[in-house]
PDB file of N, CA and C in Angstrom:
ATOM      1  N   UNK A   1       0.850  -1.180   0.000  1.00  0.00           N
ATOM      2  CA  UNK A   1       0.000   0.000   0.000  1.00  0.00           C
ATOM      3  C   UNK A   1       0.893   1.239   0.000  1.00  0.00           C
ATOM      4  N   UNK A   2       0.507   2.203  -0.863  1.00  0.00           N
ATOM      5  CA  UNK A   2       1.317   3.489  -0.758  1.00  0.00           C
ATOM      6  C   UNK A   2       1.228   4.303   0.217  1.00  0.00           C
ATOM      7  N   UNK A   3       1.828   5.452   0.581  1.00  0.00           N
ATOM      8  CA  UNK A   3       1.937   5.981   1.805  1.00  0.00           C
ATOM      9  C   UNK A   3       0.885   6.894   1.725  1.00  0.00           C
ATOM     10  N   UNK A   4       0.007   7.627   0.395  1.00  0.00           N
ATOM     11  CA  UNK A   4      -0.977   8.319   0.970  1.00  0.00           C
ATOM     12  C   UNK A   4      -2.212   6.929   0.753  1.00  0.00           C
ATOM     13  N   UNK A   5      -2.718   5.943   0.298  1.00  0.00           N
ATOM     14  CA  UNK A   5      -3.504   5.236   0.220  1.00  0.00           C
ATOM     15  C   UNK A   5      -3.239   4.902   1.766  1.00  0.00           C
ATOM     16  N   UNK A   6      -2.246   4.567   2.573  1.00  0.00           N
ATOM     17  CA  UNK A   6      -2.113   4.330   4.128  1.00  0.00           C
ATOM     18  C   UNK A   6      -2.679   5.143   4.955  1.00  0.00           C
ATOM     19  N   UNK A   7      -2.155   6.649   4.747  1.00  0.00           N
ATOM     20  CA  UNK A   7      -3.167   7.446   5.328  1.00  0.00           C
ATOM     21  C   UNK A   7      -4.418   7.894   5.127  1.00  0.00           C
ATOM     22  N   UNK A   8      -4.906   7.766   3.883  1.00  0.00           N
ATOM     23  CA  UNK A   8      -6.410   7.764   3.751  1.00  0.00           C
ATOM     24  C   UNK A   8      -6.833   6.647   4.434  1.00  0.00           C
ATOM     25  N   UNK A   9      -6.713   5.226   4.547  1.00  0.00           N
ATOM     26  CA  UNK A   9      -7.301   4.359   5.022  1.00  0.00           C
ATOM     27  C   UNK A   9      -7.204   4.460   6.435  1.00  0.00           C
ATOM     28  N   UNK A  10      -6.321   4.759   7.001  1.00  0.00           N
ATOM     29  CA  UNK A  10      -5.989   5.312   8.742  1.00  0.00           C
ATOM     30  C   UNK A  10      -7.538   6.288   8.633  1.00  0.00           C
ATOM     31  N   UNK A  11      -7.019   7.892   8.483  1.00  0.00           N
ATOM     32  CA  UNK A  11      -8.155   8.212   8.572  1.00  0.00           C
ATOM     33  C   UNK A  11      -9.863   7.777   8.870  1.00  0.00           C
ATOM     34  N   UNK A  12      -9.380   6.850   8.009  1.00  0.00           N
ATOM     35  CA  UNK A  12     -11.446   6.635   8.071  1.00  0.00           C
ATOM     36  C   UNK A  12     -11.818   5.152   9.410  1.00  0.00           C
ATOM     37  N   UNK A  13     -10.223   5.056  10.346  1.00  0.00           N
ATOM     38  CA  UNK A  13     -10.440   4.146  11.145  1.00  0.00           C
ATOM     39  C   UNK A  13     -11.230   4.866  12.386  1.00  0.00           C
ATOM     40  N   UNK A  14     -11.747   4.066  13.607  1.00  0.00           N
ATOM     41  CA  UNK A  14     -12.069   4.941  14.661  1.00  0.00           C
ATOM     42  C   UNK A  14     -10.514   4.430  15.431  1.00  0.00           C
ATOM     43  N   UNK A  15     -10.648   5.223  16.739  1.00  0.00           N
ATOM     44  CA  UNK A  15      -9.470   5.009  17.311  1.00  0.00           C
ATOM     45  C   UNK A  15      -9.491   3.320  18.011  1.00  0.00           C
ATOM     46  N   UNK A  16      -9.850   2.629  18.089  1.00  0.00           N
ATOM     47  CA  UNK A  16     -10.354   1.635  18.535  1.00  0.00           C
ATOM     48  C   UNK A  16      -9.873   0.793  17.922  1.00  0.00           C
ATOM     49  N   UNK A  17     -10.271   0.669  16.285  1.00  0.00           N
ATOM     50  CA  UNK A  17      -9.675   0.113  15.021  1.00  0.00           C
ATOM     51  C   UNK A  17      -8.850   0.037  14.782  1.00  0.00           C
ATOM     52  N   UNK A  18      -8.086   1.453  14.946  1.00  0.00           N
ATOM     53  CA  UNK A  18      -6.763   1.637  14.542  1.00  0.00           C
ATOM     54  C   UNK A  18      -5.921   1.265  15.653  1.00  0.00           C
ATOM     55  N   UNK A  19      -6.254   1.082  17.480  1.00  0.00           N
ATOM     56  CA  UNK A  19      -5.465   0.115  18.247  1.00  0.00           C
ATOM     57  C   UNK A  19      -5.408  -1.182  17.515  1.00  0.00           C
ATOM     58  N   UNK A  20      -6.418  -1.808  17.760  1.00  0.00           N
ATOM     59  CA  UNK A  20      -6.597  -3.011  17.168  1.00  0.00           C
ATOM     60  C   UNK A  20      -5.799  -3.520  15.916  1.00  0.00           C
ATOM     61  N   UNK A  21      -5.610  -2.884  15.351  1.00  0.00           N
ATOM     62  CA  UNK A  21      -5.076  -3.306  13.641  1.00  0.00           C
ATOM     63  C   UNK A  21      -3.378  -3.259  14.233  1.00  0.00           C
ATOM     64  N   UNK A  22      -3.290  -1.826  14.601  1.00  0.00           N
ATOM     65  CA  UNK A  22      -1.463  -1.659  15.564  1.00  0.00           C
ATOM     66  C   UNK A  22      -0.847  -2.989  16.344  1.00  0.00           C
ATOM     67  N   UNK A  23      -2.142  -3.541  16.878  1.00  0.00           N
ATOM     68  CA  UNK A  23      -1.820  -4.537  18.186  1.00  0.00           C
ATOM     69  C   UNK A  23      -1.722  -6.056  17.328  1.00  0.00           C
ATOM     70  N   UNK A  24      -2.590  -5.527  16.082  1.00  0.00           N
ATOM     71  CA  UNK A  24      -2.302  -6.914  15.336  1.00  0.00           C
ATOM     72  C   UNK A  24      -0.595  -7.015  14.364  1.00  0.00           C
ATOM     73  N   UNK A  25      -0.282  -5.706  14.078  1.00  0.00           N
ATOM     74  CA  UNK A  25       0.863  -5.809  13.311  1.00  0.00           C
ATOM     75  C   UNK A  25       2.134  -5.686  13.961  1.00  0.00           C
ATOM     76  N   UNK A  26       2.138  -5.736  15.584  1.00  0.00           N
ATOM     77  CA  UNK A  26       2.824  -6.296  16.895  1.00  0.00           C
ATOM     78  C   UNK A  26       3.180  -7.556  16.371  1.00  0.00           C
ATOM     79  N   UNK A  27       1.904  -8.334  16.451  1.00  0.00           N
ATOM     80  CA  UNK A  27       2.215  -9.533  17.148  1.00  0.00           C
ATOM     81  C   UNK A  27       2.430 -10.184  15.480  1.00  0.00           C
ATOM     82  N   UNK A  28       2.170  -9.831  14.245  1.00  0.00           N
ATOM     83  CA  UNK A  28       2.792 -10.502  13.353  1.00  0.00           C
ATOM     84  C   UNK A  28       4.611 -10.068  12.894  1.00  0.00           C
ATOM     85  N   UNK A  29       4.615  -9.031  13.210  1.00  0.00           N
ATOM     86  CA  UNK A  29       6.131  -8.875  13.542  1.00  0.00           C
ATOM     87  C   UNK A  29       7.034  -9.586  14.606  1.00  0.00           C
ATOM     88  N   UNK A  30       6.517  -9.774  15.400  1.00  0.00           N
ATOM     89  CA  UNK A  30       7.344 -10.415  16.651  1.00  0.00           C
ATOM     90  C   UNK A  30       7.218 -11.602  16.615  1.00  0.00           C
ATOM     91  N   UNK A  31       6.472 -12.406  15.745  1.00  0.00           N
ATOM     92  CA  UNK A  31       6.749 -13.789  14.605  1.00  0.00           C
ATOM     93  C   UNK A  31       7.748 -14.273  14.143  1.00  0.00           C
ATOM     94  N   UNK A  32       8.582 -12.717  13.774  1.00  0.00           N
ATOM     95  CA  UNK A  32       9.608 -13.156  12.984  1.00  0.00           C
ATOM     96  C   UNK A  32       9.788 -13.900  11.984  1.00  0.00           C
ATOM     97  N   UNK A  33       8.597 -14.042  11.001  1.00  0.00           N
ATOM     98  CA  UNK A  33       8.541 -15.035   9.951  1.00  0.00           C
ATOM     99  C   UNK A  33       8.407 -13.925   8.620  1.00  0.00           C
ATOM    100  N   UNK A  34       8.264 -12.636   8.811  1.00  0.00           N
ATOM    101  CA  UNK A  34       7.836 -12.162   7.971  1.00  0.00           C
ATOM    102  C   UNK A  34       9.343 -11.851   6.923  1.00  0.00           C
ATOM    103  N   UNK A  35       9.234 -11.344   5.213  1.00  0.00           N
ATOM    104  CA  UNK A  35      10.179 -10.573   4.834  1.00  0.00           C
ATOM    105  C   UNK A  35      10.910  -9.488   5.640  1.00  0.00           C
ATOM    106  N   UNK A  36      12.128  -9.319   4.666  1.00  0.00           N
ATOM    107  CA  UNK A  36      12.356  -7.559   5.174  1.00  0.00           C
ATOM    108  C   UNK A  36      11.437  -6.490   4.177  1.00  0.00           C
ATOM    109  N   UNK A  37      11.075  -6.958   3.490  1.00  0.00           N
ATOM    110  CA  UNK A  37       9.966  -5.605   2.471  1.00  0.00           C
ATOM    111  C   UNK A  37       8.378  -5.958   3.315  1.00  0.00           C
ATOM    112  N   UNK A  38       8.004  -7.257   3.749  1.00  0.00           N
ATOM    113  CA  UNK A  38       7.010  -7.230   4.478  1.00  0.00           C
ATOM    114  C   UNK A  38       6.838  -6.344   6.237  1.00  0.00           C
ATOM    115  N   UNK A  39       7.899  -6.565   6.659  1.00  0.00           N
ATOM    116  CA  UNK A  39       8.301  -6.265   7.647  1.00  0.00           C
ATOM    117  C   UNK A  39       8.425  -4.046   7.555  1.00  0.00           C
ATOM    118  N   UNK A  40       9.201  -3.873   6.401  1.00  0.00           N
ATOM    119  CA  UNK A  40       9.843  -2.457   6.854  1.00  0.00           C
ATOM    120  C   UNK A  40       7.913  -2.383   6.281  1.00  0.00           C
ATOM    121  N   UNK A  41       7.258  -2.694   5.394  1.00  0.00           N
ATOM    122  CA  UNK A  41       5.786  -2.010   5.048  1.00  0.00           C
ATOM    123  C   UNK A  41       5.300  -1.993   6.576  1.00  0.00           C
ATOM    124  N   UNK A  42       5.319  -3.247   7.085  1.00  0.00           N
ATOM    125  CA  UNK A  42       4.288  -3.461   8.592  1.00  0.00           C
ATOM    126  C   UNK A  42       4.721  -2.274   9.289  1.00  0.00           C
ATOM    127  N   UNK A  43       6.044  -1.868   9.518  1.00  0.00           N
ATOM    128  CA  UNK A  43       6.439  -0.922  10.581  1.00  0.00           C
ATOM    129  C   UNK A  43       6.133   0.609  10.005  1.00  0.00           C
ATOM    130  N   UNK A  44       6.186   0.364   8.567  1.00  0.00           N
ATOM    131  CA  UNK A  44       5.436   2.090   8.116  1.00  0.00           C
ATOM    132  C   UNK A  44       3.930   1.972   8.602  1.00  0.00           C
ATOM    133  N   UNK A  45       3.339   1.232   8.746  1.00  0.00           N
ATOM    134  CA  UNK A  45       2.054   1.160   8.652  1.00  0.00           C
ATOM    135  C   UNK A  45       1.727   1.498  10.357  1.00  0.00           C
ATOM    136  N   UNK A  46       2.418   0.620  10.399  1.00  0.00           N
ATOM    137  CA  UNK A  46       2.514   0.830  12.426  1.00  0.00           C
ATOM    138  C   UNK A  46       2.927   1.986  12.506  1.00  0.00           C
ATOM    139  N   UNK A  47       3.932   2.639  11.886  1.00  0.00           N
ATOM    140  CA  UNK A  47       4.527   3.771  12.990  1.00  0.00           C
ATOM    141  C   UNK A  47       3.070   5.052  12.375  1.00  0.00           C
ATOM    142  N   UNK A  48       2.848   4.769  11.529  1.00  0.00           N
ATOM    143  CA  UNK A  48       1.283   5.764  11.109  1.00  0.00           C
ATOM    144  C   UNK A  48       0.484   5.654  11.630  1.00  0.00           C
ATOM    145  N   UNK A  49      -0.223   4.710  12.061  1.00  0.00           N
ATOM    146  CA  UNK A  49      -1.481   3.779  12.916  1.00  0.00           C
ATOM    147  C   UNK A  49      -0.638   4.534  14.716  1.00  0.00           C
ATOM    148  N   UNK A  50       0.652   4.571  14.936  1.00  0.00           N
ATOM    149  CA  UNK A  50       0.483   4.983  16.208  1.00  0.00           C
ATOM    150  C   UNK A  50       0.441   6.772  16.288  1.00  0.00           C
ATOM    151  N   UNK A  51       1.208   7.274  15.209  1.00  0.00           N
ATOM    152  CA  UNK A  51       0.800   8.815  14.949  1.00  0.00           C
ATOM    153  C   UNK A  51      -0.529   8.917  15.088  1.00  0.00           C
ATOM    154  N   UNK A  52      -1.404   7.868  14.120  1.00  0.00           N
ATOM    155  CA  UNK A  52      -3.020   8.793  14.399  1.00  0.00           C
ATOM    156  C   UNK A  52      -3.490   8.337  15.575  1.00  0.00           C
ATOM    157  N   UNK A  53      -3.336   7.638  16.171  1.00  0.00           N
ATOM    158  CA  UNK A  53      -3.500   6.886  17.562  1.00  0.00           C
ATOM    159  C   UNK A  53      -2.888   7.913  18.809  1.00  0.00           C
ATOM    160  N   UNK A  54      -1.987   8.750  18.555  1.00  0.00           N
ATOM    161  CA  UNK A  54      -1.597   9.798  19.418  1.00  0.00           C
ATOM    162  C   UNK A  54      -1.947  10.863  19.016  1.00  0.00           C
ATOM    163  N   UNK A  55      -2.403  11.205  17.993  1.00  0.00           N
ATOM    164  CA  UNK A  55      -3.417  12.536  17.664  1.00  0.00           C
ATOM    165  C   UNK A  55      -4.720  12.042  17.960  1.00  0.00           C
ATOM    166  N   UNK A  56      -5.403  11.251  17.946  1.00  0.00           N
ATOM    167  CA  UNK A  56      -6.743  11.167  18.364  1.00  0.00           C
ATOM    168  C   UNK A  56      -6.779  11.333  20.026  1.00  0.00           C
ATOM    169  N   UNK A  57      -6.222  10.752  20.581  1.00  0.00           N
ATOM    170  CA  UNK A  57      -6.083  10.762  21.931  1.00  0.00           C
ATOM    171  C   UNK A  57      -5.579  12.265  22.553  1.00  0.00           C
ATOM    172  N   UNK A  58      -5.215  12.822  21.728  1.00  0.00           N
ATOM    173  CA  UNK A  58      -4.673  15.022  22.090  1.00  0.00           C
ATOM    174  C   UNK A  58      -5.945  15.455  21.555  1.00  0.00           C
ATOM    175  N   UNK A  59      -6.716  14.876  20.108  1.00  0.00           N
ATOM    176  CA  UNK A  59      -8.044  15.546  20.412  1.00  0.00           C
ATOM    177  C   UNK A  59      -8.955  14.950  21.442  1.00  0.00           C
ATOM    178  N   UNK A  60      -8.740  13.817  21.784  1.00  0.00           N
ATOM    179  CA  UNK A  60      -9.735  13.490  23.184  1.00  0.00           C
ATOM    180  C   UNK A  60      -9.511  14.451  24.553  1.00  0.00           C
ATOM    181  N   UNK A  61      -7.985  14.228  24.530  1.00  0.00           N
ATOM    182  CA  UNK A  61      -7.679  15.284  25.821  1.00  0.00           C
ATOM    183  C   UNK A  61      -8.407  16.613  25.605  1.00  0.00           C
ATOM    184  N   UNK A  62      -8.147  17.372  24.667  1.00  0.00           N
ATOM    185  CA  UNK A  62      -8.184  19.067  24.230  1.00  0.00           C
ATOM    186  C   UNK A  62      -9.939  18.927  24.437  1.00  0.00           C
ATOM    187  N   UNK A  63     -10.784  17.675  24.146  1.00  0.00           N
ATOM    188  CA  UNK A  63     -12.492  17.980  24.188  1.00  0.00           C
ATOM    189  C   UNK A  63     -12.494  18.075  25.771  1.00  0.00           C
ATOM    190  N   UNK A  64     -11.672  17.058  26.349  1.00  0.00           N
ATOM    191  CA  UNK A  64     -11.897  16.855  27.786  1.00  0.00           C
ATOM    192  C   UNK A  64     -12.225  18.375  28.875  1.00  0.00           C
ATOM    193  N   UNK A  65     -10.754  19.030  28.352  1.00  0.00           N
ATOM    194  CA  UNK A  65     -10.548  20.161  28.988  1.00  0.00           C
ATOM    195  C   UNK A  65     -11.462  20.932  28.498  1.00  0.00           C
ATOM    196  N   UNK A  66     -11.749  21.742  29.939  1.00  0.00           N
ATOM    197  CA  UNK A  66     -12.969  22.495  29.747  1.00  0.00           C
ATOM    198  C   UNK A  66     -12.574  23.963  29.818  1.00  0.00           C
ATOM    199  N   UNK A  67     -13.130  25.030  29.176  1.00  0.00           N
ATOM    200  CA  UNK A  67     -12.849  26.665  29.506  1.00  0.00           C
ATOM    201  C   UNK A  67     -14.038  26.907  30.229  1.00  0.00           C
ATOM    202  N   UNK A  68     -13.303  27.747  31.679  1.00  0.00           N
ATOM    203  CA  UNK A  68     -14.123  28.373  32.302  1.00  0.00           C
ATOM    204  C   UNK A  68     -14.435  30.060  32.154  1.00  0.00           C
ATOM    205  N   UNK A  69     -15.305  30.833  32.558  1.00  0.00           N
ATOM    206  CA  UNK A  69     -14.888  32.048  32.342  1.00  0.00           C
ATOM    207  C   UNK A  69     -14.728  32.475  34.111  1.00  0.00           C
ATOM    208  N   UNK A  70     -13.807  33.164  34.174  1.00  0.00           N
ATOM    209  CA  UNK A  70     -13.225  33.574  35.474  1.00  0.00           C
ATOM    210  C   UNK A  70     -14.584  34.649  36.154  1.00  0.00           C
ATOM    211  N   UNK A  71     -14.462  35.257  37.188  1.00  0.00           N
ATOM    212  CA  UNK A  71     -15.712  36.484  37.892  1.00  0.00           C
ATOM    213  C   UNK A  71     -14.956  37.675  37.133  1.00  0.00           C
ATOM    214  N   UNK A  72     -13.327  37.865  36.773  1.00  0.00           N
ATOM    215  CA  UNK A  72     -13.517  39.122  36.113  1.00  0.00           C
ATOM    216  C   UNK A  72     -12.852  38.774  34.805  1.00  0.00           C
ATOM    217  N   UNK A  73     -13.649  38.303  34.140  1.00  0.00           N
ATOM    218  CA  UNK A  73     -13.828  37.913  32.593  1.00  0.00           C
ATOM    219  C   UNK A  73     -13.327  36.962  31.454  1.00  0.00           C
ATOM    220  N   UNK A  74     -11.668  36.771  32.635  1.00  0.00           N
ATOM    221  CA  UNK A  74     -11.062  35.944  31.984  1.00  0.00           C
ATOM    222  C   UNK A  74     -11.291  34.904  31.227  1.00  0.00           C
ATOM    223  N   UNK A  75     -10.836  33.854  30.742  1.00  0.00           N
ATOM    224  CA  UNK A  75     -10.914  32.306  30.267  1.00  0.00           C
ATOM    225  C   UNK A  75     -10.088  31.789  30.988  1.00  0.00           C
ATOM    226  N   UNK A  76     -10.251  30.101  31.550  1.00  0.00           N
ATOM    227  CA  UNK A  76      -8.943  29.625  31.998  1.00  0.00           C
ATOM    228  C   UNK A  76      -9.433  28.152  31.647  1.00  0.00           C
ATOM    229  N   UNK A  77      -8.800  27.416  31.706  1.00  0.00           N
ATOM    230  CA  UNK A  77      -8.503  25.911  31.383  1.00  0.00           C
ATOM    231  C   UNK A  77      -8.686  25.196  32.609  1.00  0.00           C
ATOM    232  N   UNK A  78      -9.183  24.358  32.518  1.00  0.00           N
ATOM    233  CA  UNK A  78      -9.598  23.127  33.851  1.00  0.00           C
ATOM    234  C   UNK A  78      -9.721  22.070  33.262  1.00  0.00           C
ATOM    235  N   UNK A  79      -8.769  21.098  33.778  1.00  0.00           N
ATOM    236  CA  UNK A  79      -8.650  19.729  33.740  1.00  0.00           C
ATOM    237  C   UNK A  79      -9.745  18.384  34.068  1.00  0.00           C
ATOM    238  N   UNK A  80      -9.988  17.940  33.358  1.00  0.00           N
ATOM    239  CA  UNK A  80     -11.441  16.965  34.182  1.00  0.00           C
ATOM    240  C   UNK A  80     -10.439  16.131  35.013  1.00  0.00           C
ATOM    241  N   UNK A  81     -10.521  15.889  35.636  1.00  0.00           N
ATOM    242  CA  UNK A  81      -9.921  15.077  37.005  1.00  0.00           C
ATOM    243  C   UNK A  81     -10.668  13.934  36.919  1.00  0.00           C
ATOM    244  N   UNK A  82     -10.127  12.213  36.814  1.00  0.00           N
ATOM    245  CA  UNK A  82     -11.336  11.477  36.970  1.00  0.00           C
ATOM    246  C   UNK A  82     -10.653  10.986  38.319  1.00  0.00           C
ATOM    247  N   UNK A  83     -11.220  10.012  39.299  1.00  0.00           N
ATOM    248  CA  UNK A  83     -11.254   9.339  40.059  1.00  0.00           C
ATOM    249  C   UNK A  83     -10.488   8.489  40.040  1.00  0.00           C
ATOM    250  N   UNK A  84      -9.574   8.147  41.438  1.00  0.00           N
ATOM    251  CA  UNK A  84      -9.101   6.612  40.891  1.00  0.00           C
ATOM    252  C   UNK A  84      -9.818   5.787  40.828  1.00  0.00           C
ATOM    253  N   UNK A  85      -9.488   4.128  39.822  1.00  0.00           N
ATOM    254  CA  UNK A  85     -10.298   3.525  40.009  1.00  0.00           C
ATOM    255  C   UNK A  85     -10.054   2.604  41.009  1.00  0.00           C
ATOM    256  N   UNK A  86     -10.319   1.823  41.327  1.00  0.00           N
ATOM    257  CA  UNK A  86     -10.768   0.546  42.553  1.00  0.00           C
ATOM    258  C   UNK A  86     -10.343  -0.345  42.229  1.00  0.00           C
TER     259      UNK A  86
END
């Protein structure tokens, strides 16, 4: 697959998908059965799949954070804080 046909197809993954597909081209690499032209494609593909996988997750953060408006007019940024879990 070419490198923009890679990123169009990334794109239209959800982030979920695109773990999933990453976690699958792990574990067929660490096989060690593959080529070296199979292999360097898997790791372009992976190292793209984890770029959009770390931009989706900075737009999850950036929705998270919330703007407040201050008592004298400002804007400021607040963190959602979750809970630990149990």
């Amino acid at each position: 697959m070419k490198k923009k046909e890679t990123k169009d197809a990334i794109a239209g993954l959800s982030f979920d998908e695109a773990l999933v597909r990453l976690e699958t081209l792990v574990e067929e690499m660490e096989r060690g059965d593959l080529t070296l032209e199979e292999s360097m494609r898997k790791h372009a593909e992976g190292s793209a799949l984890s770029k959009y996988c770390l931009q989706q997750l900075q737009l999850a953060e950036a929705a998270v954070n919330k703007v407040i408006r201050e008592s004298n007019g400002s804007l400021s940024e607040t963190e959602l804080i979750l809970p630990e879990a149990d």
